[in-house]
N, C-alpha and C. Protein backbone atom coordinates (compact mmCIF):
# COMPACT_ATOMS: atom_id res chain seq x y z
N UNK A 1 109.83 183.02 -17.50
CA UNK A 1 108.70 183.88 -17.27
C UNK A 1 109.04 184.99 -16.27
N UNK A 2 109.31 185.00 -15.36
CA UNK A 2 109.88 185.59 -14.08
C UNK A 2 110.91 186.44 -14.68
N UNK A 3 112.08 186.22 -15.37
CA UNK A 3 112.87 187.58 -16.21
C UNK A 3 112.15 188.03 -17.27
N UNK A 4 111.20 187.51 -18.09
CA UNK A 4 110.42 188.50 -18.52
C UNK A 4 109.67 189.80 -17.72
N UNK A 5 109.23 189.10 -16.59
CA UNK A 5 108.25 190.02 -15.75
C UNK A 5 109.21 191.25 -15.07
N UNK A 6 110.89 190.66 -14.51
CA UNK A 6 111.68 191.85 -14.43
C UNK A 6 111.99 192.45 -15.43
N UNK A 7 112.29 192.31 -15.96
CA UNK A 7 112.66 192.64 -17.29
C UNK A 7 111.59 194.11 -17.74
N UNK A 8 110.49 193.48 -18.29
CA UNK A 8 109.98 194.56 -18.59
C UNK A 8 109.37 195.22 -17.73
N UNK A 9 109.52 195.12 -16.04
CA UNK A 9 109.37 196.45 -14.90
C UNK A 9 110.39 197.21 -14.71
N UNK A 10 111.78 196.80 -15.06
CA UNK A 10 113.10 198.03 -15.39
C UNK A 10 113.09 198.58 -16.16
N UNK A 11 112.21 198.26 -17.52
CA UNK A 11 111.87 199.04 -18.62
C UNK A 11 111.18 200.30 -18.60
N UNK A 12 109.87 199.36 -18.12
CA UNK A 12 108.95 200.83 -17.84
C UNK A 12 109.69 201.66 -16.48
N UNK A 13 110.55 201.41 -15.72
CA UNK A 13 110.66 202.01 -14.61
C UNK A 13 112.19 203.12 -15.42
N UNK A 14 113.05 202.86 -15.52
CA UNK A 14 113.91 203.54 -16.51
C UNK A 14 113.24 204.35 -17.37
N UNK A 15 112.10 203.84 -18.22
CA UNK A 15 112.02 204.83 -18.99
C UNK A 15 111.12 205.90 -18.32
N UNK A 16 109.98 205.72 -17.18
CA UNK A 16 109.32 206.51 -16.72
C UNK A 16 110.69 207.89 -15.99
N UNK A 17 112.06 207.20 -15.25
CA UNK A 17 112.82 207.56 -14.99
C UNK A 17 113.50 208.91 -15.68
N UNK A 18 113.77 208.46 -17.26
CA UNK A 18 113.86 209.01 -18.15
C UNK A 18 113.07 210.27 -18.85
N UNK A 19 112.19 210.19 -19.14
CA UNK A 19 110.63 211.32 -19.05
C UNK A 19 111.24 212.31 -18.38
N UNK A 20 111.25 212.52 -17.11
CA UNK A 20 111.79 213.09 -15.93
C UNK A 20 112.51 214.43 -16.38
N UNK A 21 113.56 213.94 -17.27
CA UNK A 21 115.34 214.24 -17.28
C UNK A 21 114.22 215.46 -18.33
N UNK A 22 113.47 215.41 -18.73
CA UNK A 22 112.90 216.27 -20.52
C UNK A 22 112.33 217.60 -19.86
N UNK A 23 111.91 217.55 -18.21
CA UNK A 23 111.08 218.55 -17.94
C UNK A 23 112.12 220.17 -17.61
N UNK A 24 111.33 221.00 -17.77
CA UNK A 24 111.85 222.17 -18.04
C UNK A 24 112.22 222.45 -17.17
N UNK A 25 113.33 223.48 -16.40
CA UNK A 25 113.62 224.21 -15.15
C UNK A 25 112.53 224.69 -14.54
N UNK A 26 112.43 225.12 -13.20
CA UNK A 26 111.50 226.30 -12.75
C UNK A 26 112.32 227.41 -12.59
N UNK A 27 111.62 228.39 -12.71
CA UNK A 27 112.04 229.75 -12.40
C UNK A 27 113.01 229.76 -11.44
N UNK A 28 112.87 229.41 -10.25
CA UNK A 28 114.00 229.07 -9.51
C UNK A 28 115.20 228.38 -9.84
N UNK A 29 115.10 227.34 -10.47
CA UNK A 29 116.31 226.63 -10.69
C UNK A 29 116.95 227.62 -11.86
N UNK A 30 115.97 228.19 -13.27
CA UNK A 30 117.10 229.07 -14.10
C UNK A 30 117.46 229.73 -13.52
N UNK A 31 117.12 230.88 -11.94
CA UNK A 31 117.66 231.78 -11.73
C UNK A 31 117.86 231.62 -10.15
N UNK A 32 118.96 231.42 -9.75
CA UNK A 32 118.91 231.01 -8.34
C UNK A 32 118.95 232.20 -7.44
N UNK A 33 118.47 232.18 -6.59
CA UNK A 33 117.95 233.66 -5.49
C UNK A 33 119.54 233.77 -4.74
N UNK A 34 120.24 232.39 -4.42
CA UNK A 34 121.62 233.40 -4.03
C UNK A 34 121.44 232.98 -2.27
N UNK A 35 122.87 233.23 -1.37
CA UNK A 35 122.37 233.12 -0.17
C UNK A 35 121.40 234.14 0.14
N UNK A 36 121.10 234.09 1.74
CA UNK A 36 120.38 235.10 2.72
C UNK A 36 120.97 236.19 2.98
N UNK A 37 120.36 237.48 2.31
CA UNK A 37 120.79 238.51 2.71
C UNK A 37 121.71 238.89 1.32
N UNK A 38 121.95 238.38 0.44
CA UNK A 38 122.89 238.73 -0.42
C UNK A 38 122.06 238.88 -2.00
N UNK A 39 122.55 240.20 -2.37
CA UNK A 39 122.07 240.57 -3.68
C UNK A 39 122.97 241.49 -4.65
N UNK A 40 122.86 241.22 -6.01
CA UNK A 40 124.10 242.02 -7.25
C UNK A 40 122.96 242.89 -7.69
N UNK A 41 123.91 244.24 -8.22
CA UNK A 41 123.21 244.67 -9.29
C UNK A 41 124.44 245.82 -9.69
N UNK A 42 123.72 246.77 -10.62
CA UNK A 42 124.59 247.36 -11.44
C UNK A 42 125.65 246.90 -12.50
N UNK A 43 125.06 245.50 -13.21
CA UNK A 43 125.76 244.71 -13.91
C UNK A 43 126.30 244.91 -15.12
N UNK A 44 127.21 245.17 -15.67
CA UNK A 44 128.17 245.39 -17.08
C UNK A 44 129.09 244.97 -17.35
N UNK A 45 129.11 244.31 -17.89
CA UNK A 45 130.22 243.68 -19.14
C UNK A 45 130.92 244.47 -20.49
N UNK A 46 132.31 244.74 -20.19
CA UNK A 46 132.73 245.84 -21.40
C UNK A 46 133.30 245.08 -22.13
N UNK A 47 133.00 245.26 -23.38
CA UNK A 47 133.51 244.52 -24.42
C UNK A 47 134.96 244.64 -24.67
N UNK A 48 135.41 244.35 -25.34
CA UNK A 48 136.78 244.67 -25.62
C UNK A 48 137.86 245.19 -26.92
N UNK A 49 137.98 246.16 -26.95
CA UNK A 49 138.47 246.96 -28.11
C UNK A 49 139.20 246.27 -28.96
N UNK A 50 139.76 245.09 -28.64
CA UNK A 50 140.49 244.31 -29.63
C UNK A 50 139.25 243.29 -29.71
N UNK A 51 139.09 242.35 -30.97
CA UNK A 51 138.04 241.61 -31.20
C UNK A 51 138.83 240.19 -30.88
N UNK A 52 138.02 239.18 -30.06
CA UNK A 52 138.97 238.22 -29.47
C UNK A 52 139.46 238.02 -28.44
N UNK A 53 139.74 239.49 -27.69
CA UNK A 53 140.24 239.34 -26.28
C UNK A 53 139.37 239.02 -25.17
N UNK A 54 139.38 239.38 -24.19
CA UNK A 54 138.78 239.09 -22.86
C UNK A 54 137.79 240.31 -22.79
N UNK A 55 136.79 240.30 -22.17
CA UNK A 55 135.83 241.21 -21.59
C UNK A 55 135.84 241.15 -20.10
N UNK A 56 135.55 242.62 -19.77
CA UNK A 56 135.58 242.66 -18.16
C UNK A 56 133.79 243.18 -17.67
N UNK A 57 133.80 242.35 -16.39
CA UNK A 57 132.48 242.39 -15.82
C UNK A 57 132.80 243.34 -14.85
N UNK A 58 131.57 244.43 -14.14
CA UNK A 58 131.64 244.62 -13.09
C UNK A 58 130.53 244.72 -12.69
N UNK A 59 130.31 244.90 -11.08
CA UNK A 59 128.73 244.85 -10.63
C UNK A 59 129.15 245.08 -9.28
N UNK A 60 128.06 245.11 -8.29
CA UNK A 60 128.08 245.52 -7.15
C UNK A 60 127.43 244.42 -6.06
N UNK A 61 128.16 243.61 -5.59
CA UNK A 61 127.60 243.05 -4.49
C UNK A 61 127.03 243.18 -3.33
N UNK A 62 126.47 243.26 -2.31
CA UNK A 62 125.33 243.65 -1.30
C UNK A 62 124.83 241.93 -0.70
N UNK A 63 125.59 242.23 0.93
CA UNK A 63 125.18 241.31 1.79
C UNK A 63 124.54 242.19 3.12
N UNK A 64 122.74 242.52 2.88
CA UNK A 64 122.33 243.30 3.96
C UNK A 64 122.16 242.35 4.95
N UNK A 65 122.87 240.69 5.31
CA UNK A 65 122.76 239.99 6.25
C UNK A 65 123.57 240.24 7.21
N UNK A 66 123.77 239.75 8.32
CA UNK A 66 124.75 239.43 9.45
C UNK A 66 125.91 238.57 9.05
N UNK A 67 125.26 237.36 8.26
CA UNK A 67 126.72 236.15 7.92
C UNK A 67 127.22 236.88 6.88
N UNK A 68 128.81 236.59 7.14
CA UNK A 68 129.98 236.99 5.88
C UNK A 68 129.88 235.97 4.61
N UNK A 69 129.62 235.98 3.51
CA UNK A 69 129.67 235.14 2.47
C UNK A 69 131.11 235.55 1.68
N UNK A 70 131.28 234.55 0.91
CA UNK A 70 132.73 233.95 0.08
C UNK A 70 132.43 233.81 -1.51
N UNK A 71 132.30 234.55 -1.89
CA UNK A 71 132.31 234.60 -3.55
C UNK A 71 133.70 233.41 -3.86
N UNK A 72 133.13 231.99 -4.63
CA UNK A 72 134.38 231.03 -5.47
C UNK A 72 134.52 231.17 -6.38
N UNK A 73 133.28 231.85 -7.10
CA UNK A 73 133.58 231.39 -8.64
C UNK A 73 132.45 232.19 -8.96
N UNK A 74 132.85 233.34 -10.50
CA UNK A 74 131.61 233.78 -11.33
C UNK A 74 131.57 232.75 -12.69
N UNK A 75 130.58 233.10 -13.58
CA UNK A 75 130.20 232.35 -14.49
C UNK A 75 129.60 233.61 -15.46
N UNK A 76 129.23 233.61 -16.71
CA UNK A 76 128.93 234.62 -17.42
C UNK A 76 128.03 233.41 -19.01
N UNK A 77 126.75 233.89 -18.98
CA UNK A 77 125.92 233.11 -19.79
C UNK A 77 126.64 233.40 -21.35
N UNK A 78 127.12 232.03 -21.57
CA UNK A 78 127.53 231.71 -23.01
C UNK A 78 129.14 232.15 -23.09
N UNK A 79 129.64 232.71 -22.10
CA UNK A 79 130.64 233.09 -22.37
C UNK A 79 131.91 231.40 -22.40
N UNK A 80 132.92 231.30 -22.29
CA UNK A 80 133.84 229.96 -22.31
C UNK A 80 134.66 229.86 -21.11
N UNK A 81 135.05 231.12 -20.58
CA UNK A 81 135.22 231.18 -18.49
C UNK A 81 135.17 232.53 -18.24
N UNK A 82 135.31 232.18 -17.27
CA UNK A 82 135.26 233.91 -16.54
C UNK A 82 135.68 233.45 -15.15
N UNK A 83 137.16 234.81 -14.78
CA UNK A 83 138.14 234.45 -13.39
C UNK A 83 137.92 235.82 -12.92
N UNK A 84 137.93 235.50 -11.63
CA UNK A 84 137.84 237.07 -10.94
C UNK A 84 139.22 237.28 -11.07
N UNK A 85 139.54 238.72 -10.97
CA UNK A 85 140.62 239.51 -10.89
C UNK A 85 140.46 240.23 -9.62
N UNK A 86 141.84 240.56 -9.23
CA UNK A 86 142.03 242.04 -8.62
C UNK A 86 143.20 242.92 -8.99
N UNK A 87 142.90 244.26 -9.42
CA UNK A 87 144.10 245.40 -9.51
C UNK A 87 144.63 245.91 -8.24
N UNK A 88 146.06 245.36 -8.06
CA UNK A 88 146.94 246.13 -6.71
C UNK A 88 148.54 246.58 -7.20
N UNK A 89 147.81 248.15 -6.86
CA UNK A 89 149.32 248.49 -7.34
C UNK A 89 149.78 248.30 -9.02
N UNK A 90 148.81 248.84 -9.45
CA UNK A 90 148.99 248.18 -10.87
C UNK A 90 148.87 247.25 -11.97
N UNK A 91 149.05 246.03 -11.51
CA UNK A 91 149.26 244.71 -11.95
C UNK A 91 147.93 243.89 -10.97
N UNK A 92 147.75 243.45 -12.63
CA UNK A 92 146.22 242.50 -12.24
C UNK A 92 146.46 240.82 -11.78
N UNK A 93 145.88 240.71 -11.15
CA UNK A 93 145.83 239.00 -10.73
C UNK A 93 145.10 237.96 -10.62
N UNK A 94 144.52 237.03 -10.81
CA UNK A 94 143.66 236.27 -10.23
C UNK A 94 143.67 236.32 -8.65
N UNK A 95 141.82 236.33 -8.49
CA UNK A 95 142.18 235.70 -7.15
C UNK A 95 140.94 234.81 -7.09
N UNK A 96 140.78 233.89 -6.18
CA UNK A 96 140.34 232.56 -5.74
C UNK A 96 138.94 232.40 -5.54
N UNK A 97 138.75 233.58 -4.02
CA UNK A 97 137.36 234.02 -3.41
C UNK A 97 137.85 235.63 -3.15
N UNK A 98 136.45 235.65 -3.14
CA UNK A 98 136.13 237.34 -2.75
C UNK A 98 135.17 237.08 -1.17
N UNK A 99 136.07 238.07 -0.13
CA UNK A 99 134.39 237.83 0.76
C UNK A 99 133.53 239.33 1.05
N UNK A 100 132.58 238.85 1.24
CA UNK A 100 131.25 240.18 1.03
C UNK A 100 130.94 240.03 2.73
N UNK A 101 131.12 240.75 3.55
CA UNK A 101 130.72 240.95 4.80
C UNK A 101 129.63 241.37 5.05
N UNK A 102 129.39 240.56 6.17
CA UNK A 102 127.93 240.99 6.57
C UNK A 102 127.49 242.70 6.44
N UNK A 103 126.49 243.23 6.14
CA UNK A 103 126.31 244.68 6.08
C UNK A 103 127.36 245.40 5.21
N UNK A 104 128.10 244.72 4.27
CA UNK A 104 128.21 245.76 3.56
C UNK A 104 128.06 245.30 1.96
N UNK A 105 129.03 246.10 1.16
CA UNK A 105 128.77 246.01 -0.40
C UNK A 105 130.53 245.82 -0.49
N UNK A 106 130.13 244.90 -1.85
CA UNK A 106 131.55 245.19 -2.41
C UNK A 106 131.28 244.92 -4.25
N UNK A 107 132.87 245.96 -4.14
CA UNK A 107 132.23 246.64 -5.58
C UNK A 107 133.12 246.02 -6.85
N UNK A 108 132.85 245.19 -8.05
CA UNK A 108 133.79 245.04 -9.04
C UNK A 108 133.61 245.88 -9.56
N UNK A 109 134.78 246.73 -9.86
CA UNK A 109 134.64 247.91 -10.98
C UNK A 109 136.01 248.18 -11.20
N UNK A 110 136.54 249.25 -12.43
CA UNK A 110 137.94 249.03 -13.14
C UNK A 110 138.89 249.67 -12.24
N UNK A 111 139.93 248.88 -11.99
CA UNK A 111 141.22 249.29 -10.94
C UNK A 111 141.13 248.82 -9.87
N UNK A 112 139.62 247.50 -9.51
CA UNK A 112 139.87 246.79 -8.22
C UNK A 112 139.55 245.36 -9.14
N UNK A 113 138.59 244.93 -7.85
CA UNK A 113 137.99 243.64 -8.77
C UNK A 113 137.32 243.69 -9.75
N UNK A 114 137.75 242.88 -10.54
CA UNK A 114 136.76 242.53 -11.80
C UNK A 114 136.64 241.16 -11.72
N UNK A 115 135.64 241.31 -12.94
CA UNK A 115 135.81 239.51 -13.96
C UNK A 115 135.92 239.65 -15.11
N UNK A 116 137.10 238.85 -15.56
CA UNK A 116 137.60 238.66 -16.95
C UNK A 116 136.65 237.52 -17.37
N UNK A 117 136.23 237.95 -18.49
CA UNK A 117 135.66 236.88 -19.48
C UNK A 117 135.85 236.35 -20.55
N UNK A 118 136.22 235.67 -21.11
CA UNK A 118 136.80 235.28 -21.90
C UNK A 118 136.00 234.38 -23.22
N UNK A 119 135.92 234.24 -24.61
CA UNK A 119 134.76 233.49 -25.29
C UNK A 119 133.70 234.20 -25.26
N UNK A 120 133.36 235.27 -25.34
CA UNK A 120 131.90 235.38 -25.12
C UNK A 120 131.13 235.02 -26.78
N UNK A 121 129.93 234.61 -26.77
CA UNK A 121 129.55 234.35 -28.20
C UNK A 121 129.27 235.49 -29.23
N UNK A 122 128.86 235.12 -30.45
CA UNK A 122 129.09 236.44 -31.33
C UNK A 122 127.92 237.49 -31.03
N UNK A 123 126.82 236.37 -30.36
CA UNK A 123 125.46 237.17 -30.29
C UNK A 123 125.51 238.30 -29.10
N UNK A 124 126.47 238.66 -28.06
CA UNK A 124 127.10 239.28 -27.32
C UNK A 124 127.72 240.77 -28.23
N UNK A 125 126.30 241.67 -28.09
CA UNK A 125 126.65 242.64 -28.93
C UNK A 125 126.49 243.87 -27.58
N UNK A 126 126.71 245.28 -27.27
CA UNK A 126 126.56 245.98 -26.92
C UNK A 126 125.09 246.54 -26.91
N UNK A 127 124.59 246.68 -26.10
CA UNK A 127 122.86 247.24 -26.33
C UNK A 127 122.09 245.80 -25.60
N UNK A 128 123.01 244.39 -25.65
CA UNK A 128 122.43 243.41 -25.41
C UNK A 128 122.50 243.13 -23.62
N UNK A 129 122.30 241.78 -22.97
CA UNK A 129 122.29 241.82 -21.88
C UNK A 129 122.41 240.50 -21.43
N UNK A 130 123.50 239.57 -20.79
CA UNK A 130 123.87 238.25 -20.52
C UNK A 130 123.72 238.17 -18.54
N UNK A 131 123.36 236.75 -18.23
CA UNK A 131 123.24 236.55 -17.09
C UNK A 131 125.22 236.48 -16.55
N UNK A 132 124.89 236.66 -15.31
CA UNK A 132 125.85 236.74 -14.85
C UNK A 132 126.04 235.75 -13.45
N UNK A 133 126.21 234.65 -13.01
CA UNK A 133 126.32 233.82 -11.89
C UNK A 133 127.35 234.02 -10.85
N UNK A 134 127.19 234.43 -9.47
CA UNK A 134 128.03 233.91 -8.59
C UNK A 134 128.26 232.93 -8.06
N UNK A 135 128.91 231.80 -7.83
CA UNK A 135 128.99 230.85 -6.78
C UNK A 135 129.81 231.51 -5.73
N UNK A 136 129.11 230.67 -4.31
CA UNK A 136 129.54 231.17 -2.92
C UNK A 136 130.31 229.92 -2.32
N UNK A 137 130.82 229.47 -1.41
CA UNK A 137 130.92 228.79 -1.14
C UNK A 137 130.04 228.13 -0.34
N UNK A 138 129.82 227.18 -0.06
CA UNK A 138 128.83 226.05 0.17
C UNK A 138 127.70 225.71 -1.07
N UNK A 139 127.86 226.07 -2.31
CA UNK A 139 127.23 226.27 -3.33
C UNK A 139 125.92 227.24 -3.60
N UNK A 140 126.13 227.78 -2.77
CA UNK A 140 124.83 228.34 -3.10
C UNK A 140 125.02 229.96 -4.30
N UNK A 141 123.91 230.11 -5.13
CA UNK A 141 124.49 230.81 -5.88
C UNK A 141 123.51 232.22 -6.24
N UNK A 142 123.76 233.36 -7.03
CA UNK A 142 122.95 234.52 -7.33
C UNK A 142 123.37 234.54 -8.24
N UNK A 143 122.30 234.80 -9.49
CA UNK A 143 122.23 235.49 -11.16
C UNK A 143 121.52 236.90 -11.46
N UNK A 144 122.18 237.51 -12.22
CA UNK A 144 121.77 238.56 -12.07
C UNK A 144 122.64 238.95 -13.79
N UNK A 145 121.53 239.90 -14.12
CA UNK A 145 121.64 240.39 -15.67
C UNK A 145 122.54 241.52 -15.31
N UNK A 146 123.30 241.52 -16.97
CA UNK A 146 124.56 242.59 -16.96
C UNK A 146 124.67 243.19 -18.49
N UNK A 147 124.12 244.42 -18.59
CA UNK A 147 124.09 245.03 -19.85
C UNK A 147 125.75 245.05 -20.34
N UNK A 148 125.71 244.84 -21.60
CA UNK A 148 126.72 244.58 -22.83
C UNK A 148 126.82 246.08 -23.15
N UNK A 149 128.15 246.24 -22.81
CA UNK A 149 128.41 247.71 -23.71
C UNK A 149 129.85 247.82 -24.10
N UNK A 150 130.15 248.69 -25.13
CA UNK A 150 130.85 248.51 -26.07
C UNK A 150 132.30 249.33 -25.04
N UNK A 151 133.40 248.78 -25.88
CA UNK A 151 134.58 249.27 -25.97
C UNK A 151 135.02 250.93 -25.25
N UNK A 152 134.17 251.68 -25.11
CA UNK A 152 134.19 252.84 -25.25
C UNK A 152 133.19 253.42 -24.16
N UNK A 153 132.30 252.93 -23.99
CA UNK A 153 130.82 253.06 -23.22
C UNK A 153 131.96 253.33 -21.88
N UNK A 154 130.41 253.93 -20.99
CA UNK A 154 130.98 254.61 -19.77
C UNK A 154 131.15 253.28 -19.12
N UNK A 155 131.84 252.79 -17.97
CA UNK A 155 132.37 251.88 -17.36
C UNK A 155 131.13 251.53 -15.78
């Protein structure tokens, strides 16, 4: 009698548990606000003249705070990865983190940093517009939309 009675209170308690996991994001969680003081915009993604290759992101970062933040990692909605780059001297590289200093901006755009993207899906047409994620370090993160433009489009 007594493992019946546990028994079916892990049931209902798991499955009430379960329920849980079905509920939708909030606005906040799809789009995370990012640290203090720190905001993107001017977001674009250029497609890439060969069909298959990599696409490059750029955008403009803005920390009107006092603390220095550490860009680890971008992310690009639907795409399969995306690595920051930097152009020095020619020749492109990965690099790790980016840091955004207090009071100022820093800029991905072509011949410094970028982000290579790589996979993006077919529905990733020019005219269209994909989220774009930073992670910082200590996790905290900013999304921010980045118009799709073609091969050719101004940069």
């Amino acid at each position: 009698m007594k493992r019946t009675v546990w028994a079916a209170l892990a049931l209902t308690v798991g499955t009430i548990g379960l329920a849980g996991c079905g509920e939708q994001p909030s606005e906040a969680e799809a789009k995370p606000v990012g640290p203090a003081g720190i905001s993107a915009a001017n977001g674009r993604i250029m497609l890439s003249a060969v069909s298959g290759n990599p696409a490059a992101a750029y955008f403009d970062v803005t920390n009107s705070g006092n603390h220095d933040w550490m860009i680890r990692a971008a992310s690009v909605q639907g795409a399969q990865g995306a690595t920051m780059h930097v152009t020095q001297d020619g020749a492109m590289q990965e690099t790790l983190q980016v840091m955004v200093k207090g009071g100022e901006t820093v800029k991905f755009e072509p011949g410094g940093l970028h982000v290579m993207v790589d996979g993006l899906p077919d529905t990733a047409k020019a005219g269209t517009k994909a989220d774009v994620t930073l992670t910082f370090v200590g996790g905290d993160k900013v999304t921010f939309p980045a118009e799709i433009r073609a091969a050719g489009d101004e940069r």
